[in-house]
PDB file of N, CA and C in Angstrom:
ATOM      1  N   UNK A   1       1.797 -12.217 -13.494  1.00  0.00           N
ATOM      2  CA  UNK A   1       2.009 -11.961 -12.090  1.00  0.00           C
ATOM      3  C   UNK A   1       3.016 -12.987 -11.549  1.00  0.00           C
ATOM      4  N   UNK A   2       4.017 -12.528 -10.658  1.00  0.00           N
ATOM      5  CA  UNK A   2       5.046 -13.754  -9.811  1.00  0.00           C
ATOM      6  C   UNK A   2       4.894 -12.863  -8.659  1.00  0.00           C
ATOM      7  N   UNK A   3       4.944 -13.883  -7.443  1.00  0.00           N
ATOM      8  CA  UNK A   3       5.023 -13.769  -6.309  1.00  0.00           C
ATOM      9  C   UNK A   3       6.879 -13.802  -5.903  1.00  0.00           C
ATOM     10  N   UNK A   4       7.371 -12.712  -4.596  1.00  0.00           N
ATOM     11  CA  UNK A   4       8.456 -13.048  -4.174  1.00  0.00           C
ATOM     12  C   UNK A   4       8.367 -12.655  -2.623  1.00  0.00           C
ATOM     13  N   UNK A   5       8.109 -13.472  -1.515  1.00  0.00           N
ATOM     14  CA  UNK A   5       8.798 -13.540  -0.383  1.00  0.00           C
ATOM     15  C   UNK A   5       7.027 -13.297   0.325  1.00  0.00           C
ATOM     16  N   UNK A   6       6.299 -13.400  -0.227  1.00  0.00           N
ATOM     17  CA  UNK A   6       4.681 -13.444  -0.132  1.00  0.00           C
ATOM     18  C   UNK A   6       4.601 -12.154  -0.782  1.00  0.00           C
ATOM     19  N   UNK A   7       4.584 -11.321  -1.535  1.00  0.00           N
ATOM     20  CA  UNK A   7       4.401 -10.230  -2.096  1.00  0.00           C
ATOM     21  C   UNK A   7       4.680 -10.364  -3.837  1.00  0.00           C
ATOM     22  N   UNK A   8       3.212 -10.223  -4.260  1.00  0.00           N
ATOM     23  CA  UNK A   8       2.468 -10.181  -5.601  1.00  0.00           C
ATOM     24  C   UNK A   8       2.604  -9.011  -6.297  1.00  0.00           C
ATOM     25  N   UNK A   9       3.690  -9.811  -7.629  1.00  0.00           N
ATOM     26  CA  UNK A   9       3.726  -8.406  -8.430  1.00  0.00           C
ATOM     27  C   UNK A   9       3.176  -8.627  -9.652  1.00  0.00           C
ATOM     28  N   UNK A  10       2.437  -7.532 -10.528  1.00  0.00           N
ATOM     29  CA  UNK A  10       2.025  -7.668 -11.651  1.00  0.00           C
ATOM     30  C   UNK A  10       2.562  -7.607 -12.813  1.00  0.00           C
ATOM     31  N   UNK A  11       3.842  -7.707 -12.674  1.00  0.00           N
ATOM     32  CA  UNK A  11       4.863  -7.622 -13.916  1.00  0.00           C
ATOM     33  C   UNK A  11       5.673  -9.202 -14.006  1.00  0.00           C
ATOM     34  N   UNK A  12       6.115  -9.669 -15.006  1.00  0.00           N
ATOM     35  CA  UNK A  12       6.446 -10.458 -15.351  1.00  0.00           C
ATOM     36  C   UNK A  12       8.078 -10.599 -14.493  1.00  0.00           C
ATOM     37  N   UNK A  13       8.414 -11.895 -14.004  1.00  0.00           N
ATOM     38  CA  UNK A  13       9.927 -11.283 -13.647  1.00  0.00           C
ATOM     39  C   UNK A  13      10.885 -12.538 -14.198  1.00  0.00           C
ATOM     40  N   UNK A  14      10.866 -12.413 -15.630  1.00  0.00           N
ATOM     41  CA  UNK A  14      11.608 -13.280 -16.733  1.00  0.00           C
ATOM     42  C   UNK A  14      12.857 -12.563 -16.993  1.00  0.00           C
ATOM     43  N   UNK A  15      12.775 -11.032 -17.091  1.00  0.00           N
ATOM     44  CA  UNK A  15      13.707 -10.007 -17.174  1.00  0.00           C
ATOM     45  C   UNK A  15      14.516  -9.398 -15.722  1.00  0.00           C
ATOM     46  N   UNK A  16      13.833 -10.343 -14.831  1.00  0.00           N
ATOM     47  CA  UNK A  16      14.396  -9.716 -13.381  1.00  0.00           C
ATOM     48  C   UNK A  16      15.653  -9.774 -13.377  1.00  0.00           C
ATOM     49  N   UNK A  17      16.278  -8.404 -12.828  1.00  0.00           N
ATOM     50  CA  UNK A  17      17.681  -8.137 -12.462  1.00  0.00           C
ATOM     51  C   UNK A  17      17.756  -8.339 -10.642  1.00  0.00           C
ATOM     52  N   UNK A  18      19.005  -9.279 -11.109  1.00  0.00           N
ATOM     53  CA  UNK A  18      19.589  -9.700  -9.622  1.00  0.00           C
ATOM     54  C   UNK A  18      21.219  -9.661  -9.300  1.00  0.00           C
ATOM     55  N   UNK A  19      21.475  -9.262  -8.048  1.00  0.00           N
ATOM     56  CA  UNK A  19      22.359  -9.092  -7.647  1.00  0.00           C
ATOM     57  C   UNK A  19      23.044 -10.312  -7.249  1.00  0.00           C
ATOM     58  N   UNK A  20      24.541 -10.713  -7.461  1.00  0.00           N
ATOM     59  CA  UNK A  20      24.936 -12.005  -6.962  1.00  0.00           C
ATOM     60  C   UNK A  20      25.745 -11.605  -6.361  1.00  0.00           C
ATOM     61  N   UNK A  21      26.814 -10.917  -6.489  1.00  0.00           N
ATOM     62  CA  UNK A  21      27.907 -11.018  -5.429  1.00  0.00           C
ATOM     63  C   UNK A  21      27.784  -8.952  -4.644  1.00  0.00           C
ATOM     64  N   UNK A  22      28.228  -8.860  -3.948  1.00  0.00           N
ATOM     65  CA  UNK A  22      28.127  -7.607  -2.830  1.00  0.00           C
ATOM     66  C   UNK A  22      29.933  -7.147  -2.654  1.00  0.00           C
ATOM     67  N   UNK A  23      30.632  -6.250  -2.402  1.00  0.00           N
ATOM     68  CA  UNK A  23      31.507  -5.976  -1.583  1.00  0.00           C
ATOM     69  C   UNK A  23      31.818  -4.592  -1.328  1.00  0.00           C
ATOM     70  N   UNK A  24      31.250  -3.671  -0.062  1.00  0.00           N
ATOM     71  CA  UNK A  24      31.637  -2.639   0.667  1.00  0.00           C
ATOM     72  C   UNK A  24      33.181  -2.327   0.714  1.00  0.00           C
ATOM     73  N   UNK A  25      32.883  -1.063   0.087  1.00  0.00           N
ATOM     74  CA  UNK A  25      34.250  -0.207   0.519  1.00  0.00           C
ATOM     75  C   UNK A  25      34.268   0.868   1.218  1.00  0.00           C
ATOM     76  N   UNK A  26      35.953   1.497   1.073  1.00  0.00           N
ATOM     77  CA  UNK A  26      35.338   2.786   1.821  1.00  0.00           C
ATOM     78  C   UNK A  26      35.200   3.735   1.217  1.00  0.00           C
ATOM     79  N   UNK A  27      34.277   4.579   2.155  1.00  0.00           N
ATOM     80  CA  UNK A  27      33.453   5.949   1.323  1.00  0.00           C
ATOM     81  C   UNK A  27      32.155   5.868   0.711  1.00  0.00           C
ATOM     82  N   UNK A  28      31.525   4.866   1.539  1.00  0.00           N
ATOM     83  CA  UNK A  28      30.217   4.302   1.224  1.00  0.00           C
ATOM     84  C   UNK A  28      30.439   3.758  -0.739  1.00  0.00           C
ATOM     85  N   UNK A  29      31.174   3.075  -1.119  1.00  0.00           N
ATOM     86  CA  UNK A  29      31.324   2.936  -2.279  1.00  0.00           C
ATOM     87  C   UNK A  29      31.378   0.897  -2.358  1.00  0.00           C
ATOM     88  N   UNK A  30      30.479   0.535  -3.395  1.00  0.00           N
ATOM     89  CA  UNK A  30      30.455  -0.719  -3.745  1.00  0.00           C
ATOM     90  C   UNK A  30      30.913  -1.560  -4.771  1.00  0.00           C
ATOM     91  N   UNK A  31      31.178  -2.561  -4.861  1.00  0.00           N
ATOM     92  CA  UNK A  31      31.166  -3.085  -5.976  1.00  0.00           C
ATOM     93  C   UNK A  31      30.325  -4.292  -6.222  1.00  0.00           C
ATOM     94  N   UNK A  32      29.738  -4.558  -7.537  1.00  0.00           N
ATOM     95  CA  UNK A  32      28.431  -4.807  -7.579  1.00  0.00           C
ATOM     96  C   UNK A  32      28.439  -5.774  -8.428  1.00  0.00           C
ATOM     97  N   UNK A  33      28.186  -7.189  -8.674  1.00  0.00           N
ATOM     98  CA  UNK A  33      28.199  -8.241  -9.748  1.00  0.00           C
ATOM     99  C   UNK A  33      27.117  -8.455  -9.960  1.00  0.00           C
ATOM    100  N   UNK A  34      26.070  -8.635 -10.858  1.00  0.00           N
ATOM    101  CA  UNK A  34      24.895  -8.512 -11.470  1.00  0.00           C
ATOM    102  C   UNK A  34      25.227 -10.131 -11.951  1.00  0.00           C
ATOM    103  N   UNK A  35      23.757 -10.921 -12.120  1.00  0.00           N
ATOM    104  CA  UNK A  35      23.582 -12.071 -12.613  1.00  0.00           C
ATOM    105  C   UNK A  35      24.147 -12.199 -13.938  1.00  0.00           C
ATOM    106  N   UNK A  36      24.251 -10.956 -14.688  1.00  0.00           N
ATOM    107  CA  UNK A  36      24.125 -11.186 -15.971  1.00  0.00           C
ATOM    108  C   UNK A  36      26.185 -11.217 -16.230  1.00  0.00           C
ATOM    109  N   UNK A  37      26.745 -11.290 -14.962  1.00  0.00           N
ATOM    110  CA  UNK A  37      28.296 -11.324 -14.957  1.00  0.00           C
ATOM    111  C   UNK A  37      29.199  -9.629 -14.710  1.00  0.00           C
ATOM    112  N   UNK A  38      28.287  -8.726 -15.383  1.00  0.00           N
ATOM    113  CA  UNK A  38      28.808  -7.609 -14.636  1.00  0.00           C
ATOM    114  C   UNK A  38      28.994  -6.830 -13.722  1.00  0.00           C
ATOM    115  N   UNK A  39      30.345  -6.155 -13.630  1.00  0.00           N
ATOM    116  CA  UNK A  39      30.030  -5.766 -11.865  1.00  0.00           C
ATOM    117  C   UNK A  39      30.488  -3.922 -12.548  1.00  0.00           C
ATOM    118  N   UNK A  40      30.233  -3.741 -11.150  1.00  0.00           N
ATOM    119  CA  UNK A  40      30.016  -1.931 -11.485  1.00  0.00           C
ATOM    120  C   UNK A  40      30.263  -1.482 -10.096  1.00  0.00           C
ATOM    121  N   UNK A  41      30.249  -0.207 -10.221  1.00  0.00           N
ATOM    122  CA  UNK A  41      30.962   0.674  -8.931  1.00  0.00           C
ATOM    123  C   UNK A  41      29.383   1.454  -8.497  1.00  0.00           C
ATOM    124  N   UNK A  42      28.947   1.465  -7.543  1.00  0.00           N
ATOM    125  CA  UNK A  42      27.421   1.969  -7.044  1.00  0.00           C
ATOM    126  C   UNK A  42      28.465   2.948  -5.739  1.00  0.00           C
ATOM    127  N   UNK A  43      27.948   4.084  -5.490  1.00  0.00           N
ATOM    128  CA  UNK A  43      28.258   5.571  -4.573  1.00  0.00           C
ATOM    129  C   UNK A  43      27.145   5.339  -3.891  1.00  0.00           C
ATOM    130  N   UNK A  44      26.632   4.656  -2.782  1.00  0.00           N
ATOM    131  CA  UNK A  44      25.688   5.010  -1.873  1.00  0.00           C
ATOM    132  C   UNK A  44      25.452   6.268  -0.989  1.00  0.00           C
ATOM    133  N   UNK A  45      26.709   7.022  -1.085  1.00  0.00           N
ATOM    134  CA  UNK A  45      26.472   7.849  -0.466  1.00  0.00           C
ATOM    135  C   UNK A  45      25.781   9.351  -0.168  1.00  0.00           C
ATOM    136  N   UNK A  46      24.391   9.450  -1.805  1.00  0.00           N
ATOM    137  CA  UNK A  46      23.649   9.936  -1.838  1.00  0.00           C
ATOM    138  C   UNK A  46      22.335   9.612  -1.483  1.00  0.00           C
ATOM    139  N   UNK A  47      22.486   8.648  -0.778  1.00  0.00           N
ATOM    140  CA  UNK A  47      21.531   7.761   0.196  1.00  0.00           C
ATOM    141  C   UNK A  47      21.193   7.999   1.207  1.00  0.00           C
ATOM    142  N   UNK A  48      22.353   9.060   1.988  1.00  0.00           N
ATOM    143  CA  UNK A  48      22.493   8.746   3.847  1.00  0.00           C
ATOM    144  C   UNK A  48      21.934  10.269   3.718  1.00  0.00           C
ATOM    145  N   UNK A  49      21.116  11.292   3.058  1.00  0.00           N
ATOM    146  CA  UNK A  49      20.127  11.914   3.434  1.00  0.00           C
ATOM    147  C   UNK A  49      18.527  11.586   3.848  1.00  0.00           C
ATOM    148  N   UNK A  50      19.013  10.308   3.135  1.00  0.00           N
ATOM    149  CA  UNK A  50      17.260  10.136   3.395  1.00  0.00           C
ATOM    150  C   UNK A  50      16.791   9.243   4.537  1.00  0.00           C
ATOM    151  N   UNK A  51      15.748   9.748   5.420  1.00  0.00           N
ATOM    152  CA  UNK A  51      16.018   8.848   6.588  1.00  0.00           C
ATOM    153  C   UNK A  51      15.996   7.269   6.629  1.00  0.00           C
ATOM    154  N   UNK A  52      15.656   6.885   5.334  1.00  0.00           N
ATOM    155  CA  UNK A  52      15.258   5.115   5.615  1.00  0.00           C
ATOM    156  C   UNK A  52      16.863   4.677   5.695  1.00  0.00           C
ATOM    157  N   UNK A  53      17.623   5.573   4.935  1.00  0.00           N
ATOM    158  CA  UNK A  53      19.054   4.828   4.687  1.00  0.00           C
ATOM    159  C   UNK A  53      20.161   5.790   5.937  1.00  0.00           C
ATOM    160  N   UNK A  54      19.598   5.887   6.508  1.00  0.00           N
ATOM    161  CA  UNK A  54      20.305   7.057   7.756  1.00  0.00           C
ATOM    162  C   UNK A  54      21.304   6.223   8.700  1.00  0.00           C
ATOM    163  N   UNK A  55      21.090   4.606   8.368  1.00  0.00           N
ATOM    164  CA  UNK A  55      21.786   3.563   9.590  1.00  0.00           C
ATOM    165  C   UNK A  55      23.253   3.486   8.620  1.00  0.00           C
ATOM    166  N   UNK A  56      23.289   3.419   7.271  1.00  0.00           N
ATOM    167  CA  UNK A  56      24.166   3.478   6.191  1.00  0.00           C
ATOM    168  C   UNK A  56      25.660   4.259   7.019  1.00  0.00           C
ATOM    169  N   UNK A  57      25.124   5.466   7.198  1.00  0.00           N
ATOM    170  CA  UNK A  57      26.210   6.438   7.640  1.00  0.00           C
ATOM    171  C   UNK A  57      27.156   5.893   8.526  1.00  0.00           C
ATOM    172  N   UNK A  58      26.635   4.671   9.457  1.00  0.00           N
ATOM    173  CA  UNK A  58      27.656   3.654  10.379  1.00  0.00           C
ATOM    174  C   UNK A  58      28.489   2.752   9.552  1.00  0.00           C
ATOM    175  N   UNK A  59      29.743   3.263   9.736  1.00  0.00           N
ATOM    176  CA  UNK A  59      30.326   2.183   8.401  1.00  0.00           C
ATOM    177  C   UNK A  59      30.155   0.261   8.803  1.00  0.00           C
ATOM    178  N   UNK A  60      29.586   0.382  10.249  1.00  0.00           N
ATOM    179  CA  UNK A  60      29.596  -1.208  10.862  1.00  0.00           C
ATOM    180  C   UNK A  60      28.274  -1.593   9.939  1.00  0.00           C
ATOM    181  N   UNK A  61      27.525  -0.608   9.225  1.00  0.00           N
ATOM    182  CA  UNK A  61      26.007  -1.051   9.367  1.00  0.00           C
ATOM    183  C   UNK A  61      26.328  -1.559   7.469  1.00  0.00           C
ATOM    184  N   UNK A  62      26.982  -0.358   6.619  1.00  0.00           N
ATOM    185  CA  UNK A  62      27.053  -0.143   5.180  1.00  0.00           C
ATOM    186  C   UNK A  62      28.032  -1.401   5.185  1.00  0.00           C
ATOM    187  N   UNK A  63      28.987  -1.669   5.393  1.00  0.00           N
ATOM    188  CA  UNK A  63      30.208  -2.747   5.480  1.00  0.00           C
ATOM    189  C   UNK A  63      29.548  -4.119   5.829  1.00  0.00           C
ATOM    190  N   UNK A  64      28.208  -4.243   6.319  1.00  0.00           N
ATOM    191  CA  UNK A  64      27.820  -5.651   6.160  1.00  0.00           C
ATOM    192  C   UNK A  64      26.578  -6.075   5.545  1.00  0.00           C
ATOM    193  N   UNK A  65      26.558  -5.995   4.137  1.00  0.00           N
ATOM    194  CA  UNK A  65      25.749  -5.941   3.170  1.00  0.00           C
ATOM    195  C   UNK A  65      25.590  -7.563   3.316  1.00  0.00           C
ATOM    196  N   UNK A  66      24.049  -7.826   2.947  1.00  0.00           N
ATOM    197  CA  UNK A  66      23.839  -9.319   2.118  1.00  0.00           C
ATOM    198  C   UNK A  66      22.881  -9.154   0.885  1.00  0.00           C
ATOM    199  N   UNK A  67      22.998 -10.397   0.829  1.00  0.00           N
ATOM    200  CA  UNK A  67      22.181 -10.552  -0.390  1.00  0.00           C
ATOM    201  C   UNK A  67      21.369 -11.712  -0.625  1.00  0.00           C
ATOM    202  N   UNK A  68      19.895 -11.111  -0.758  1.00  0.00           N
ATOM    203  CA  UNK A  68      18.962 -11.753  -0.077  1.00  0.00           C
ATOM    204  C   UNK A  68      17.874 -11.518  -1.697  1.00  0.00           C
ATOM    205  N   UNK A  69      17.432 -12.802  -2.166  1.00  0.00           N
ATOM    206  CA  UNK A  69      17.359 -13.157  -3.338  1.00  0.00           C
ATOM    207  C   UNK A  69      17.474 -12.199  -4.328  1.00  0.00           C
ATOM    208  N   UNK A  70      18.928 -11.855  -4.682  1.00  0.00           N
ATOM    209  CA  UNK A  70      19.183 -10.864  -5.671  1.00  0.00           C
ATOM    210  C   UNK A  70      19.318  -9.438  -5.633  1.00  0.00           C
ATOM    211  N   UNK A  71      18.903  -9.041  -3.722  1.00  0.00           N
ATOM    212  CA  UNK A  71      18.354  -8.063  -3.272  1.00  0.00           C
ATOM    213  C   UNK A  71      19.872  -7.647  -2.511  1.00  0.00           C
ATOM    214  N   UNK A  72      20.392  -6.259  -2.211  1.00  0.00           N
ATOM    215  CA  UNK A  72      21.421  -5.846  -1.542  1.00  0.00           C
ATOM    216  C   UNK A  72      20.321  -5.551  -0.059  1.00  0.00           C
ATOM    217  N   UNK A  73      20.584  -5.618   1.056  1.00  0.00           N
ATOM    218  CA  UNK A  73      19.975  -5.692   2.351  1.00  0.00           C
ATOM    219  C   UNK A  73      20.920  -5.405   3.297  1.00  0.00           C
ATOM    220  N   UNK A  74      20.484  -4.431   4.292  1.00  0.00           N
ATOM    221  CA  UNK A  74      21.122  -4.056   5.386  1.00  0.00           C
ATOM    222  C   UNK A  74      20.766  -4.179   6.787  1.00  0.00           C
ATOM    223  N   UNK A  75      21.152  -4.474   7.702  1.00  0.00           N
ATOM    224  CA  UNK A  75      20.444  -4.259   8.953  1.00  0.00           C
ATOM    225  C   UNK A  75      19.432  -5.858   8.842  1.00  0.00           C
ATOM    226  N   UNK A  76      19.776  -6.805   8.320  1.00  0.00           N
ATOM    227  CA  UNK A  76      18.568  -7.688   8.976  1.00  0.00           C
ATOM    228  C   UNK A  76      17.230  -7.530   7.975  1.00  0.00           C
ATOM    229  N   UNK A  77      17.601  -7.006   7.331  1.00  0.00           N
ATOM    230  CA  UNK A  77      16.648  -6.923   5.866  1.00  0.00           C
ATOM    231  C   UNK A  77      15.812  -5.641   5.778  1.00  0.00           C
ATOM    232  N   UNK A  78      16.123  -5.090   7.007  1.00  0.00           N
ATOM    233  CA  UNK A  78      15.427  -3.834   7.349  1.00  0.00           C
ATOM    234  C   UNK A  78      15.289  -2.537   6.246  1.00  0.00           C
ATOM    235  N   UNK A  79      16.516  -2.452   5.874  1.00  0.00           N
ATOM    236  CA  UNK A  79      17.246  -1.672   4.358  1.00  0.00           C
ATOM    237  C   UNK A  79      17.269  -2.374   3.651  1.00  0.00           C
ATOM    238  N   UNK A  80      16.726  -1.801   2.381  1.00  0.00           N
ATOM    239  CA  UNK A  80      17.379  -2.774   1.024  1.00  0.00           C
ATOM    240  C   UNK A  80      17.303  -1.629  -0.457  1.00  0.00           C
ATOM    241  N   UNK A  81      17.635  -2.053  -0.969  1.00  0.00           N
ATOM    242  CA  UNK A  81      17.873  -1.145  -2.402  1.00  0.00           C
ATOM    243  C   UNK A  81      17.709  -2.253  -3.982  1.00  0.00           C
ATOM    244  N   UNK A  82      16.794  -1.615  -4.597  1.00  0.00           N
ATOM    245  CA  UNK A  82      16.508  -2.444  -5.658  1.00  0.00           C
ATOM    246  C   UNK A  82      17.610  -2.468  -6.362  1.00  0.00           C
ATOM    247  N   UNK A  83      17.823  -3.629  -7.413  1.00  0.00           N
ATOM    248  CA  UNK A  83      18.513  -4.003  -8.276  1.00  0.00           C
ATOM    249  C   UNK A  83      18.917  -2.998  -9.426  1.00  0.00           C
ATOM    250  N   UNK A  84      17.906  -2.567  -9.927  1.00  0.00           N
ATOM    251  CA  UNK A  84      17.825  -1.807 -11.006  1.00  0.00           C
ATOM    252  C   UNK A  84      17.846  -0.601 -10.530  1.00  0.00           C
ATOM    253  N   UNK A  85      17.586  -0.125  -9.576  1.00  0.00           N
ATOM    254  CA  UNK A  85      18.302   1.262  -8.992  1.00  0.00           C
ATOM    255  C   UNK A  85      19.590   1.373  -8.859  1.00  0.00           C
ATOM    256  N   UNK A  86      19.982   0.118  -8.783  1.00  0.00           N
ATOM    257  CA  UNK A  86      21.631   0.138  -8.056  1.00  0.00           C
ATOM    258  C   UNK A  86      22.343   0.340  -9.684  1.00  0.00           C
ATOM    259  N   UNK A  87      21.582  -0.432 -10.318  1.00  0.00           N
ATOM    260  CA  UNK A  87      22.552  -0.871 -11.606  1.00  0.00           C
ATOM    261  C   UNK A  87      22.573   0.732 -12.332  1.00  0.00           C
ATOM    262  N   UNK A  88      21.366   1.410 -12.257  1.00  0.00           N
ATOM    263  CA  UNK A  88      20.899   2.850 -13.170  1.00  0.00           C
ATOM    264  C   UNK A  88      21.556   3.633 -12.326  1.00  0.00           C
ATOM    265  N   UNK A  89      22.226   3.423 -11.096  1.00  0.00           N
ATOM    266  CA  UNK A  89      22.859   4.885 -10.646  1.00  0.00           C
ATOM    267  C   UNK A  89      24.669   4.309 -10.323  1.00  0.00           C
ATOM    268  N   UNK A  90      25.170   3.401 -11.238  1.00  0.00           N
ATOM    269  CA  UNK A  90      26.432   2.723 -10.661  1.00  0.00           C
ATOM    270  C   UNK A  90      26.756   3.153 -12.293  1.00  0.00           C
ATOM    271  N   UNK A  91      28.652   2.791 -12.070  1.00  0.00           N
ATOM    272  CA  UNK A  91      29.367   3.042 -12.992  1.00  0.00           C
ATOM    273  C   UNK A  91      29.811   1.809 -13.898  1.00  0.00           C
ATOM    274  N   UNK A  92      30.609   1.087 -14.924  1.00  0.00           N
ATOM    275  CA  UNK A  92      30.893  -0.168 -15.410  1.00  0.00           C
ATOM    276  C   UNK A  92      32.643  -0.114 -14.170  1.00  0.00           C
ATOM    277  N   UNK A  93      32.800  -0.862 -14.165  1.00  0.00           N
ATOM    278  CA  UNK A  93      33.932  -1.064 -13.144  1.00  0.00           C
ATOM    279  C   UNK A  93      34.636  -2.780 -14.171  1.00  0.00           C
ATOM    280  N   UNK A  94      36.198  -2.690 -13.956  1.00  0.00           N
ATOM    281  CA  UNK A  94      36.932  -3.498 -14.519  1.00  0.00           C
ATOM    282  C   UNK A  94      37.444  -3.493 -13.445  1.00  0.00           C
ATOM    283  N   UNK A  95      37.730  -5.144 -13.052  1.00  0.00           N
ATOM    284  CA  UNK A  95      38.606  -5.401 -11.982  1.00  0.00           C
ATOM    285  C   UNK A  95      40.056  -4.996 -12.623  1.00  0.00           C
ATOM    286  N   UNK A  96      41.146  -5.191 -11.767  1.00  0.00           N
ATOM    287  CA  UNK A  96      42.733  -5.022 -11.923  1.00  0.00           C
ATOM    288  C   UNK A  96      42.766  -6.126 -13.046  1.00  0.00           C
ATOM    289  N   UNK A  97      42.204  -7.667 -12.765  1.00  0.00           N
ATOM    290  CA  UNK A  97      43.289  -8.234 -13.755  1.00  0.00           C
ATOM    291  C   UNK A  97      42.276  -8.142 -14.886  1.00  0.00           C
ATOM    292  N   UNK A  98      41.095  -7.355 -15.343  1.00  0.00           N
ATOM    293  CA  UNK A  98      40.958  -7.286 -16.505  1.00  0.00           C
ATOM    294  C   UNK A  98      41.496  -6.258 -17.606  1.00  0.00           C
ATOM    295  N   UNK A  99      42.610  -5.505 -16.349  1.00  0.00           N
ATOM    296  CA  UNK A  99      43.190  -4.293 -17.227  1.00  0.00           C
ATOM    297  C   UNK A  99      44.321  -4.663 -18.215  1.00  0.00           C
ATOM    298  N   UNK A 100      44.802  -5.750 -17.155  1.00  0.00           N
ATOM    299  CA  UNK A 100      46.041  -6.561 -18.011  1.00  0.00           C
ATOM    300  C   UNK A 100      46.271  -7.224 -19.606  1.00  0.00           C
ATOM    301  N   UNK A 101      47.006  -6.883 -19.947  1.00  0.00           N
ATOM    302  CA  UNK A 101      46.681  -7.247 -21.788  1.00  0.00           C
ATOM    303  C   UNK A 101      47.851  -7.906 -21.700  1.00  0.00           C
TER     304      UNK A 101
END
């Protein structure tokens, strides 16, 4: 069991996936750096049907993402989206200068 933010989970979190770096684009589209150094392309925009993520659709609201221990968060922590959701529904993404040879 580990505790995070007063909330007790029964799984071990030695394997926890965390988010380090965030950056909003447009077309509800992200790019995503994972602890483990990779970053990836995440499409939120099969999100803004569902009402919890309905504030998303404001690009003022999707455009100011944080990151709040490892966690992507919107609105004041109000929204958030797990790690491993983000990572299982995102693409591998290469920045520009890793295209360069």
């Amino acid at each position: 069991m580990y505790i995070v933010n007063g909330i007790a989970y029964a799984d071990t979190d030695e394997n926890e996936m965390r988010i380090k770096k965030v950056r909003a684009l447009d077309d509800k589209i992200m790019i995503l750096t994972f602890d483990s150094g990779e970053e990836r392309l995440y499409d939120a925009s099969p999100l803004l049907s569902l009402p919890a993520f309905g504030p998303l659709k404001d690009d003022d609201v999707f455009k100011t993402p944080r990151i709040v221990d490892g966690i992507v968060t919107w609105a004041d922590g109000k929204i958030d989206l797990a790690p491993e959701t983000m990572y299982a529904d995102s693409y591998p993404y290469q920045t520009p200068e890793d295209l360069v040879s």
